[in-house]
Protein backbone atom coordinates (compact mmCIF):
# COMPACT_ATOMS: atom_id res chain seq x y z
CA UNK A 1 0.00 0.00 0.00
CA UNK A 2 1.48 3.18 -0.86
CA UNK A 3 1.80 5.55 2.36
CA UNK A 4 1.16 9.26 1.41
CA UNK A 5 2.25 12.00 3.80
CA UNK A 6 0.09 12.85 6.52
CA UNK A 7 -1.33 15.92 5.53
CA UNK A 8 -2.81 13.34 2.50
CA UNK A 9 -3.90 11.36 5.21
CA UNK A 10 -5.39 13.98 6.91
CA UNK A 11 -7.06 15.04 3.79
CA UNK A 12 -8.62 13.42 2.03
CA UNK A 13 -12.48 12.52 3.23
CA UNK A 14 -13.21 16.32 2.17
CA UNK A 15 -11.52 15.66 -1.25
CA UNK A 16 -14.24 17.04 -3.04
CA UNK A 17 -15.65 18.19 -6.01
CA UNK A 18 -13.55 16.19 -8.58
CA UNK A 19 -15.94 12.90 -7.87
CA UNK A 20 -19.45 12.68 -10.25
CA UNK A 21 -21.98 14.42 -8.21
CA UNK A 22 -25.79 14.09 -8.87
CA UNK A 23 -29.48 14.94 -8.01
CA UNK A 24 -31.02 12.83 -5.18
CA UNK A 25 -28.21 12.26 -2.95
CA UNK A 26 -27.99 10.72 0.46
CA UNK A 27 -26.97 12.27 3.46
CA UNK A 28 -25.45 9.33 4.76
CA UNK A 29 -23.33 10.90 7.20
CA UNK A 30 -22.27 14.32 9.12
CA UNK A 31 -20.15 15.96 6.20
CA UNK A 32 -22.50 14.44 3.42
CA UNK A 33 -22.15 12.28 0.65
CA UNK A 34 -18.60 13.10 0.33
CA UNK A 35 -17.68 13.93 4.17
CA UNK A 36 -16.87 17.37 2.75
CA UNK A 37 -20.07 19.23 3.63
CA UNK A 38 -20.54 19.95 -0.05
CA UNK A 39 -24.22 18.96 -2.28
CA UNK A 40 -24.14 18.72 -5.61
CA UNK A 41 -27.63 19.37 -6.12
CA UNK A 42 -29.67 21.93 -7.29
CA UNK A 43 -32.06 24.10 -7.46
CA UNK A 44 -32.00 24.20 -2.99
CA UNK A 45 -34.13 27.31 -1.24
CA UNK A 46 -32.08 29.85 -0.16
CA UNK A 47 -35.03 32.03 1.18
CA UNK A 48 -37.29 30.48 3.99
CA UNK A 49 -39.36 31.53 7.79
CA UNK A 50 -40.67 29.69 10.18
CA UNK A 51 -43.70 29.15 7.87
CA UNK A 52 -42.23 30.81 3.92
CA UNK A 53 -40.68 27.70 2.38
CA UNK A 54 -41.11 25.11 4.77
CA UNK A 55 -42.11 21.51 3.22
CA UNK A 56 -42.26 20.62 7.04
CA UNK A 57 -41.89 21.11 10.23
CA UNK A 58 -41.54 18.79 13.39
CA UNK A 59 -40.93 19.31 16.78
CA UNK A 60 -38.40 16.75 18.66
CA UNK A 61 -38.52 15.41 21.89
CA UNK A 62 -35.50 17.61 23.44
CA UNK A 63 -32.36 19.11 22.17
CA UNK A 64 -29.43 18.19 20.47
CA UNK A 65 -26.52 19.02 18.28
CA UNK A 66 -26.68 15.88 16.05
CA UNK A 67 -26.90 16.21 12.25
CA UNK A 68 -29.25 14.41 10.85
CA UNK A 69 -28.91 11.90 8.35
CA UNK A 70 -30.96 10.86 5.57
CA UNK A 71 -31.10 7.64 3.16
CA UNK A 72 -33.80 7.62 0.11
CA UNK A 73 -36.72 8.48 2.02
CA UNK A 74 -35.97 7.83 5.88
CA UNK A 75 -33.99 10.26 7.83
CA UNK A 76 -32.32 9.55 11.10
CA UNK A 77 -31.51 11.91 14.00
CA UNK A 78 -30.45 11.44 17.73
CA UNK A 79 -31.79 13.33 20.41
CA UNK A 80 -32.00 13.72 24.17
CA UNK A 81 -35.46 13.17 25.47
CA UNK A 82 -36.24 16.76 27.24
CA UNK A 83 -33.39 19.49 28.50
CA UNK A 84 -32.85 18.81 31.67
CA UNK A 85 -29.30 16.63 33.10
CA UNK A 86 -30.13 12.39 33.06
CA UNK A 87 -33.09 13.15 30.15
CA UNK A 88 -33.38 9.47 28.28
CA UNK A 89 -31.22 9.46 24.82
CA UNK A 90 -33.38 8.44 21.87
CA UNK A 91 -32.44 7.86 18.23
CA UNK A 92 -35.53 8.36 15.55
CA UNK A 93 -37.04 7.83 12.28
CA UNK A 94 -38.54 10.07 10.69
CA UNK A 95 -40.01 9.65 6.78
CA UNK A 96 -38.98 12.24 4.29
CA UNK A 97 -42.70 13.55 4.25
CA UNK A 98 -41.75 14.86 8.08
CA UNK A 99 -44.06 11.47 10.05
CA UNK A 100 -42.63 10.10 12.93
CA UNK A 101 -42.39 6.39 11.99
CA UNK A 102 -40.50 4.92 15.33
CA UNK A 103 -37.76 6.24 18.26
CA UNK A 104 -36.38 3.67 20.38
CA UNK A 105 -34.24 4.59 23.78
CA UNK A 106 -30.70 4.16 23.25
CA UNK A 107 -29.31 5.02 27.06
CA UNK A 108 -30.44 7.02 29.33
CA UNK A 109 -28.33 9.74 31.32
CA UNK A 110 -28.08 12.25 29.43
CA UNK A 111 -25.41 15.52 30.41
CA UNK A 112 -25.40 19.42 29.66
CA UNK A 113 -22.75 21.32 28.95
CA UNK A 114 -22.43 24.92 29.78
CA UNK A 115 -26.29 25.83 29.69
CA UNK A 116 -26.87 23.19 27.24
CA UNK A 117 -24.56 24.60 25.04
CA UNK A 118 -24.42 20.82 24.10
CA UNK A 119 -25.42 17.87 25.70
CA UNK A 120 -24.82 14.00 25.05
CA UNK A 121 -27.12 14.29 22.37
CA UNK A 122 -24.06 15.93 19.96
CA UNK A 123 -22.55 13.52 17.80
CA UNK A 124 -24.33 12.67 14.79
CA UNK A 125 -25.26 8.75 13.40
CA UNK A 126 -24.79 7.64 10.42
CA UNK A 127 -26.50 4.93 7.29
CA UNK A 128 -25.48 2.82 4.84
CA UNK A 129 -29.48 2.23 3.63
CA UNK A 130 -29.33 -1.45 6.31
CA UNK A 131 -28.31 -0.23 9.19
CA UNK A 132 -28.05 2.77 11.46
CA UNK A 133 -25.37 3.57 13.60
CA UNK A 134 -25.59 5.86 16.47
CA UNK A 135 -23.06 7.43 20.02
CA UNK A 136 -24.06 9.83 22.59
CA UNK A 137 -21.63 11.30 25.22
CA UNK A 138 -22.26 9.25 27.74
CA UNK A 139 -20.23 6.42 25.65
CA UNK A 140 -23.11 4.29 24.17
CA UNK A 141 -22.83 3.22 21.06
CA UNK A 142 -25.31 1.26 19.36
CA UNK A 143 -26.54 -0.38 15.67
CA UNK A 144 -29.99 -0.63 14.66
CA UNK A 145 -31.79 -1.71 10.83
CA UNK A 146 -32.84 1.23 9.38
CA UNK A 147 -36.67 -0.56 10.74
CA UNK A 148 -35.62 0.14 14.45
CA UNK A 149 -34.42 -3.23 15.33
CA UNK A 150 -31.51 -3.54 17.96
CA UNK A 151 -28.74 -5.11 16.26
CA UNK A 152 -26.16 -4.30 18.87
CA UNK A 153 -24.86 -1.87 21.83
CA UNK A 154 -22.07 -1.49 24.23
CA UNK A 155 -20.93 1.55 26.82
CA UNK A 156 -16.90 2.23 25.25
CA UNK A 157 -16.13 3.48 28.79
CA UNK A 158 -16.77 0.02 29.86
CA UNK A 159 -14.83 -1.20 27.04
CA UNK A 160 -12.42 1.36 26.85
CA UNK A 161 -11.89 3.30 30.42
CA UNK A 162 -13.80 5.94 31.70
CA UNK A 163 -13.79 9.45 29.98
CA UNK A 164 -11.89 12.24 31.31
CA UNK A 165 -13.17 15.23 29.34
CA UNK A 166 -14.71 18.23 30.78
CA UNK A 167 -17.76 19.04 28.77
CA UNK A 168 -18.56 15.95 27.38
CA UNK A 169 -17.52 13.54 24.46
CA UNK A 170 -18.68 14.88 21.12
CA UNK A 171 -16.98 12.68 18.59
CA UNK A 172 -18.67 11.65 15.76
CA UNK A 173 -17.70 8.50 14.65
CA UNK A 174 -16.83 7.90 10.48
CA UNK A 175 -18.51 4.92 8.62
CA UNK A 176 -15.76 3.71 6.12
CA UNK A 177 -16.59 0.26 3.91
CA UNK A 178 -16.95 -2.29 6.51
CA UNK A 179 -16.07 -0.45 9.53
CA UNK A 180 -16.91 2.48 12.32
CA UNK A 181 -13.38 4.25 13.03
CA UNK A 182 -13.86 6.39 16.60
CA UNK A 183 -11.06 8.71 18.16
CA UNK A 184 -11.70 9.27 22.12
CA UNK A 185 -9.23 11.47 22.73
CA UNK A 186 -9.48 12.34 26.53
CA UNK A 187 -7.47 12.43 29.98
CA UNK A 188 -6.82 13.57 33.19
CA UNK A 189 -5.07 16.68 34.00
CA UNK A 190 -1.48 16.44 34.73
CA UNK A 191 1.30 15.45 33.29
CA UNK A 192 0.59 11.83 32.63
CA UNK A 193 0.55 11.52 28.90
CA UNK A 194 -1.73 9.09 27.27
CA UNK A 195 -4.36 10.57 26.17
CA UNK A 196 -7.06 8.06 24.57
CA UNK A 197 -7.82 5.96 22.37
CA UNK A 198 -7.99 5.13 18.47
CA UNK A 199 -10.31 2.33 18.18
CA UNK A 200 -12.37 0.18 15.09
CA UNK A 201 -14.92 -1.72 15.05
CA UNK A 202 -16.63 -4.10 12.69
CA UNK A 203 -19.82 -2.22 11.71
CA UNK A 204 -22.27 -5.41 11.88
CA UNK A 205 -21.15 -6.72 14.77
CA UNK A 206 -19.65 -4.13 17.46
CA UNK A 207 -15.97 -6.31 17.55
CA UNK A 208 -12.87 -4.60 17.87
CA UNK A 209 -10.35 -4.99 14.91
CA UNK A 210 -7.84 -2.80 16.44
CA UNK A 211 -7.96 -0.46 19.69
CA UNK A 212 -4.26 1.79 19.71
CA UNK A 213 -3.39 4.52 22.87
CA UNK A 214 -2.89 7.66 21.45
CA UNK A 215 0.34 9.25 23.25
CA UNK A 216 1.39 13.16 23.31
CA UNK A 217 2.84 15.60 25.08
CA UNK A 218 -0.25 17.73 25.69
CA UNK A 219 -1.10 18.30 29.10
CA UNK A 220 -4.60 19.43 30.92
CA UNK A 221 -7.53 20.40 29.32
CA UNK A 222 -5.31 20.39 25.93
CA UNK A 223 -6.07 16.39 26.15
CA UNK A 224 -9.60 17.13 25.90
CA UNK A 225 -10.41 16.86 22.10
CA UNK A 226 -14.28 17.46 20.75
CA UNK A 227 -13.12 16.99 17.11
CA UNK A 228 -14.28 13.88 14.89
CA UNK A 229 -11.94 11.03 12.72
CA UNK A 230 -11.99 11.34 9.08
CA UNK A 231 -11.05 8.79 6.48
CA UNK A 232 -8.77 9.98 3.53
CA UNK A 233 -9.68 7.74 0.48
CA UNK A 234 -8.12 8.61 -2.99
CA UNK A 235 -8.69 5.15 -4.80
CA UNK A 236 -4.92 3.94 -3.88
CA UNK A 237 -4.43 4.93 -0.36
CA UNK A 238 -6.59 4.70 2.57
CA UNK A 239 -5.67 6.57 6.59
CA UNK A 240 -7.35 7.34 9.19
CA UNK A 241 -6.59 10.97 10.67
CA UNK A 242 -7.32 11.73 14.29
CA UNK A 243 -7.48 15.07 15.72
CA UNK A 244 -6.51 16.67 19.53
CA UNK A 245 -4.05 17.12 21.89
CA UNK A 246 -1.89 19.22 19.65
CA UNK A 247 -1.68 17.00 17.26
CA UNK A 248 -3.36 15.52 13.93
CA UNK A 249 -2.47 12.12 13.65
CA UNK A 250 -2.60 9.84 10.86
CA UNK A 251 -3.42 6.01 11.19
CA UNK A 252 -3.45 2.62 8.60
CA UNK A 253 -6.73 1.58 8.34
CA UNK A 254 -5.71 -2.29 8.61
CA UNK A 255 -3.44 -2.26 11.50
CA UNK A 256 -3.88 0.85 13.35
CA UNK A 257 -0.32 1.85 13.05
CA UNK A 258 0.55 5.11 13.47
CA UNK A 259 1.58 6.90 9.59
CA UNK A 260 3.25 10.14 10.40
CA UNK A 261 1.87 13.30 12.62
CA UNK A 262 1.61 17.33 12.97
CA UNK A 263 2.54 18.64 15.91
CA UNK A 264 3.02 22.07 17.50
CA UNK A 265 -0.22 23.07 16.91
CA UNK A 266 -0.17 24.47 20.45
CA UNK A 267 2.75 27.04 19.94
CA UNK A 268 6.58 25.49 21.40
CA UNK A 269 6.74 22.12 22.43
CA UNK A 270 8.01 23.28 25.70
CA UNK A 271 5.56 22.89 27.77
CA UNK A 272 7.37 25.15 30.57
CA UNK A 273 7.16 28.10 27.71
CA UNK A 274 5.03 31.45 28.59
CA UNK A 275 3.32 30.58 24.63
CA UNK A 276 1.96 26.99 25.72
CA UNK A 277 -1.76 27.23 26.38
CA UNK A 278 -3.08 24.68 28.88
CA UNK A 279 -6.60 25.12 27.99
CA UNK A 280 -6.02 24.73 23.78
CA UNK A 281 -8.74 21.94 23.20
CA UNK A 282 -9.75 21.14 19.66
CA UNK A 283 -13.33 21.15 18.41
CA UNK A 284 -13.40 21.65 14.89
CA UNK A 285 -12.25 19.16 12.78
CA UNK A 286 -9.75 19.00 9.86
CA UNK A 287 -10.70 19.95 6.18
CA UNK A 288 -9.34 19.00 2.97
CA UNK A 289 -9.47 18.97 -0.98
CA UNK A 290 -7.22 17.84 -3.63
CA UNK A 291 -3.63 19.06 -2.73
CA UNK A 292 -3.76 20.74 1.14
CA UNK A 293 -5.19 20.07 4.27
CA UNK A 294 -6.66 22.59 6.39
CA UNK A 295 -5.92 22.01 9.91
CA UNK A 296 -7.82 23.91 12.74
CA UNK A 297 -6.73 24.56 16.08
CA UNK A 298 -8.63 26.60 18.81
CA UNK A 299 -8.80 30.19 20.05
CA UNK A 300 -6.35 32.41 19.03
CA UNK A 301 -5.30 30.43 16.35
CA UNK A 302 -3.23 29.00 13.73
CA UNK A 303 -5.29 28.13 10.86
CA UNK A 304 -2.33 25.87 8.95
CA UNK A 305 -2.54 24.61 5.44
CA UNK A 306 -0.69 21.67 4.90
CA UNK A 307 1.06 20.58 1.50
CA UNK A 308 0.32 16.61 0.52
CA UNK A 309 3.45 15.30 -0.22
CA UNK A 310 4.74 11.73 -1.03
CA UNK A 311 7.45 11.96 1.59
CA UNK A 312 5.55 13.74 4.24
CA UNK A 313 5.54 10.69 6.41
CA UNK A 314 6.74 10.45 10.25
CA UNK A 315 6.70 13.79 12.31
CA UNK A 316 6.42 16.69 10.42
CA UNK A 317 6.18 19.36 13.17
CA UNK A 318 9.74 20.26 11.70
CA UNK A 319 9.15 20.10 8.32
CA UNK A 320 8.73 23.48 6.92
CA UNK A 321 8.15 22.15 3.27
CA UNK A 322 5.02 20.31 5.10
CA UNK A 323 3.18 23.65 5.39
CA UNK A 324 1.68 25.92 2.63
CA UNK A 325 0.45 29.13 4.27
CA UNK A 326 -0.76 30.15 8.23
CA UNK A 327 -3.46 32.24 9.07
CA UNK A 328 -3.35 33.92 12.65
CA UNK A 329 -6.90 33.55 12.42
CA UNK A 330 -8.93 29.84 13.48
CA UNK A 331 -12.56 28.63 13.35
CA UNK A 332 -12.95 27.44 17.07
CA UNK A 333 -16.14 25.12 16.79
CA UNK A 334 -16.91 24.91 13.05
CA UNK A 335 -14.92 22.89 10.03
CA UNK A 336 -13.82 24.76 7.31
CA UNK A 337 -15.44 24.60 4.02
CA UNK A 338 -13.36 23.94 0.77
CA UNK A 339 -15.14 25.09 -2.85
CA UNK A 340 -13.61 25.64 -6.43
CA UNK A 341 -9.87 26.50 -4.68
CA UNK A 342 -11.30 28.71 -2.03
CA UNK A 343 -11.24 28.10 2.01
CA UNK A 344 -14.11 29.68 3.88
CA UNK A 345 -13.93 29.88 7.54
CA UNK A 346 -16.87 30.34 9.78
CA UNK A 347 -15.55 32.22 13.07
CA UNK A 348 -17.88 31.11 16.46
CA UNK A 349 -18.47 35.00 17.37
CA UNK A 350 -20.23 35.27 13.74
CA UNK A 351 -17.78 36.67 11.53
CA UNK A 352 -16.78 34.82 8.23
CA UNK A 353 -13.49 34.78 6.01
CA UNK A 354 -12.37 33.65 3.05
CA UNK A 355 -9.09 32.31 2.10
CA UNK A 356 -7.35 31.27 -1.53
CA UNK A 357 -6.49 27.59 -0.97
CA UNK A 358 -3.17 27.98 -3.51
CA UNK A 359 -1.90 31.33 -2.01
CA UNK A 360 -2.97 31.73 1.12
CA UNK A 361 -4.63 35.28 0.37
CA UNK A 362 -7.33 36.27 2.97
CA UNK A 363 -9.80 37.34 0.12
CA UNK A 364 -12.33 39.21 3.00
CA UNK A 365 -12.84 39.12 6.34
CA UNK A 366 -16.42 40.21 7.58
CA UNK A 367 -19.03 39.43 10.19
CA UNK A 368 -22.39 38.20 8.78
CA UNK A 369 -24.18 37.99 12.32
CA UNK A 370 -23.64 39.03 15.84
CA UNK A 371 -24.52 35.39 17.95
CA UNK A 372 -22.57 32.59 18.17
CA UNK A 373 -21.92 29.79 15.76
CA UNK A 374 -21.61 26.27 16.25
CA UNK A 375 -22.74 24.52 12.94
CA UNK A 376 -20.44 23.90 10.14
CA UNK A 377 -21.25 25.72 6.72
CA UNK A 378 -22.43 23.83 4.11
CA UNK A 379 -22.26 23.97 0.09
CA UNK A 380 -25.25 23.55 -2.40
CA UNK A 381 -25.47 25.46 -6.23
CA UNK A 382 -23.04 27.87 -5.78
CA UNK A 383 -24.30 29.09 -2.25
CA UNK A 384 -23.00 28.56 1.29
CA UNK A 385 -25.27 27.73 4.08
CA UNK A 386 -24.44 29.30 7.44
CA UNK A 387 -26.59 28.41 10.53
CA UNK A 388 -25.94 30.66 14.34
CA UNK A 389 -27.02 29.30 17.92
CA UNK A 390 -29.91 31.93 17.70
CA UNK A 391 -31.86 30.21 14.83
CA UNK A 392 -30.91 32.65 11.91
CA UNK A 393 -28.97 31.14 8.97
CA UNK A 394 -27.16 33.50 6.79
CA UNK A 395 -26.85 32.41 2.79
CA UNK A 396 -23.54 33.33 1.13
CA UNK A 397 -22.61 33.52 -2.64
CA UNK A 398 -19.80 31.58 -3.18
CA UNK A 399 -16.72 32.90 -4.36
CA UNK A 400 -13.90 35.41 -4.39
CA UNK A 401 -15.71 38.11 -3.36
CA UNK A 402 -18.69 38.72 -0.05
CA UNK A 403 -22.16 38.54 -0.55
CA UNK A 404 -25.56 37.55 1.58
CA UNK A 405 -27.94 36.57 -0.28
CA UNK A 406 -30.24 36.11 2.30
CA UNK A 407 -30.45 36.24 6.18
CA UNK A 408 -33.10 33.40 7.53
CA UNK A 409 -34.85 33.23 10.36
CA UNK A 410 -37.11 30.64 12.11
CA UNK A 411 -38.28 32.20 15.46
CA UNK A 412 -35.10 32.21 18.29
CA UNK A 413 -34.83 28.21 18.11
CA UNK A 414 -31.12 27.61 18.57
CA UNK A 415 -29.18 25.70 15.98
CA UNK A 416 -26.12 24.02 16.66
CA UNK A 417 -26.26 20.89 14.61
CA UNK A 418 -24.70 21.86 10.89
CA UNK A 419 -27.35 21.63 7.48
CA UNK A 420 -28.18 18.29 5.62
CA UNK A 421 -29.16 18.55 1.73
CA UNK A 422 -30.71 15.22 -0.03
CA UNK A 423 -33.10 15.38 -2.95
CA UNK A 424 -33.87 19.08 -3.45
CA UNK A 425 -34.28 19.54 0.36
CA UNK A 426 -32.53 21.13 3.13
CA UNK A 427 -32.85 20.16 6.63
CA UNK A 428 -32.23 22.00 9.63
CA UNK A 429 -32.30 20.85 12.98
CA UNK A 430 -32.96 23.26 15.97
CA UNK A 431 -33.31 22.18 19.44
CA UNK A 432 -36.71 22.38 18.78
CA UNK A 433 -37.67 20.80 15.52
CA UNK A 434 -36.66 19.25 12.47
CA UNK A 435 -37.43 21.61 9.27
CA UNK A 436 -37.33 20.40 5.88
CA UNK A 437 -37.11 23.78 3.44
CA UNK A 438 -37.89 23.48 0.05
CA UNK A 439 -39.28 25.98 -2.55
């Protein structure tokens, strides 16, 4: 198997646009039909209200930051059952004409974080068309058929140790061929440095194929990691990337041996230096098209592009021919978006900026609006889909150059789970209710 460097690895599941795209596509998982958070179909509102250009609406049992996913005509979504701390945790089906047709209980115990700013209701599940796959925060994870029936469940804390993480494991796991790949990248504070585990699974049956610590030198809350695995496919090569505790990591798929790794992310690798912070935890997760990958950080930043490289293997934190361009600047909590050569970055205080993927040129640099965002921007016909906390989702033109096209709003229901598009229809999910928009 040929090994590309690790910015390939880390790269590749958002490899985008050069793959057929068509009317009528799934929504099989988080980032869409090509993890990459892009549709290529058409023709998708970009004007709607609570009531203007809604197919449907239906209110959910409680909140949740869980994307939901849709297959031909069923869509699946997680959710706790009510606000309020140890609320049951509930996966459902719901038909693409907005009926209920089951919810089963998948754990109970559900866990706010920060005024629910998320709860264990935050990772999203994920289809092949058979089978549904679902994890909540509290460690659960569990298969279903797409008809509701339990297929199988374990607790990974009991499998894999207890989770150290202060506001609450938000990892969505990938569905790749055959198997789930999860990264629980946690620990206690200190300087004890194993932080976690890379672990997966055989997607029928719940076994372990391969379960590998994660070791680095981050310490405290920089353990903590609320980002999400991604699988970089490019025909010929195949890696699992893994990102948190100062590092993106890339893995083989068959053996769970570690491929190479970027480090540094958290300024020196002294960790007695004045520039290490202790509370740098990553959230958003890595981006990529053909060529670069865009890592995130956290906070204050970097933003690092990352050339792919044949001979990028091993640790590259002191490789400078590994990186293409930095930006000072960082989405915190949402991925960054990668169109047609461009990198747009959604910042969680509501501003938005736009970066040339060859260059590194910061193109603009504006706020669209003032509340805080949590979802990840989506792509659909030339627009760009970005949703705020408050329940108003602002529609960009793509390209070079700013402009709204239109600034939604469904009534003060918060948003923090990102867009879905599948057959001429975009979903949103508040902590309220599912929408379906459509012209």
């Amino acid at each position: 198997m040929r090994l590309l460097s690790l910015p390939a690895v880390v790269f590749g599941l958002m490899l985008a646009c050069g793959s057929s795209l068509s009317q009528a596509e799934n929504w099989p998982q988080w980032r869409g039909p090509h993890n990459n958070g892009i549709s290529g179909e058409t023709g998708i509102a970009t004007t709607w209200s609570k009531s203007e250009n809604v197919a449907w609406r239906l209110p959910l049992p409680g909140p949740g930051g869980a994307t939901p996913v849709i297959y031909e005509d069923r869509i699946f979504v997680t959710s706790s059952d009510g606000p309020e701390d140890g609320a049951d945790l509930l996966l459902l089906c719901i038909s693409t004409d907005g009926e209920e047709l089951w919810r089963t209980k998948v754990a109970g115990g559900n866990k706010n974080a920060r005024t629910i700013e998320g709860n264990s209701a935050s990772p999203s599940p994920c289809t092949d068309g058979k089978h549904v796959w679902c994890f909540f925060g509290t460690g659960v994870l569990a298969c279903y058929t797409v008809d509701g029936d339990e297929v199988w469940k374990f607790n990974t804390q009991d499998r894999y140790g207890e989770f150290d993480i202060q506001f609450g494991m938000t990892s969505t796991p990938v569905l790749h061929d055959d198997s789930l790949y999860l990264q629980l990248i946690h620990g206690t504070w200190g300087g004890d440095y194993k932080v976690g585990k890379v672990i997966r699974l055989e997607k029928e049956t719940g076994e372990e194929v391969w379960a590998v610590d994660r070791p680095s030198q981050a310490v405290d809350e920089c353990k903590h990691s609320y980002a999400s695995p991604i699988v970089y496919s490019d025909g010929d090569t195949e890696f699992l990337v893994t990102h948190g505790a100062d590092n993106v990591v890339a893995y083989d798929l068959e053996t769970g041996d570690e491929l190479g790794r970027l480090g540094g992310l958290n300024g020196p690798s002294d960790l007695n230096s004045n520039n290490y912070d202790n509370t740098f935890r990553f959230v958003a997760t890595p981006a990529f098209t053909d060529g670069v990958v865009i890592v995130p950080t956290a906070k204050a930043g970097p933003l690092v592009a990352v050339n792919i490289r044949d001979d990028l293997t091993g640790d590259l934190t002191e490789r400078p021919d590994a990186v293409r361009w930095v930006n000072d600047k960082t989405p915190d909590v949402s991925i960054p978006l990668l169109v047609d050569g461009l990198c747009y970055v959604v910042m969680k205080p509501g501003q938005v900026f736009c970066v040339d993927l060859s260059t590194g040129e910061e193109l603009y640099y504006e706020r669209i609006h003032n509340a805080e965002h949590r979802a990840s921007p989506v792509y659909a016909d030339g627009h760009i889909y970005v949703c705020s906390r408050d329940g108003i989702c602002t529609v960009l033109k793509a390209g070079r150059e700013f402009e709204v096209v239109a600034e939604n709003d469904i009534g003060n229901e918060p948003i923090t789970a990102s867009p879905a598009i599948s057959d001429g229809t975009l979903y949103l999910r508040s902590y309220d209710a599912l929408y379906a928009i459509g012209e």
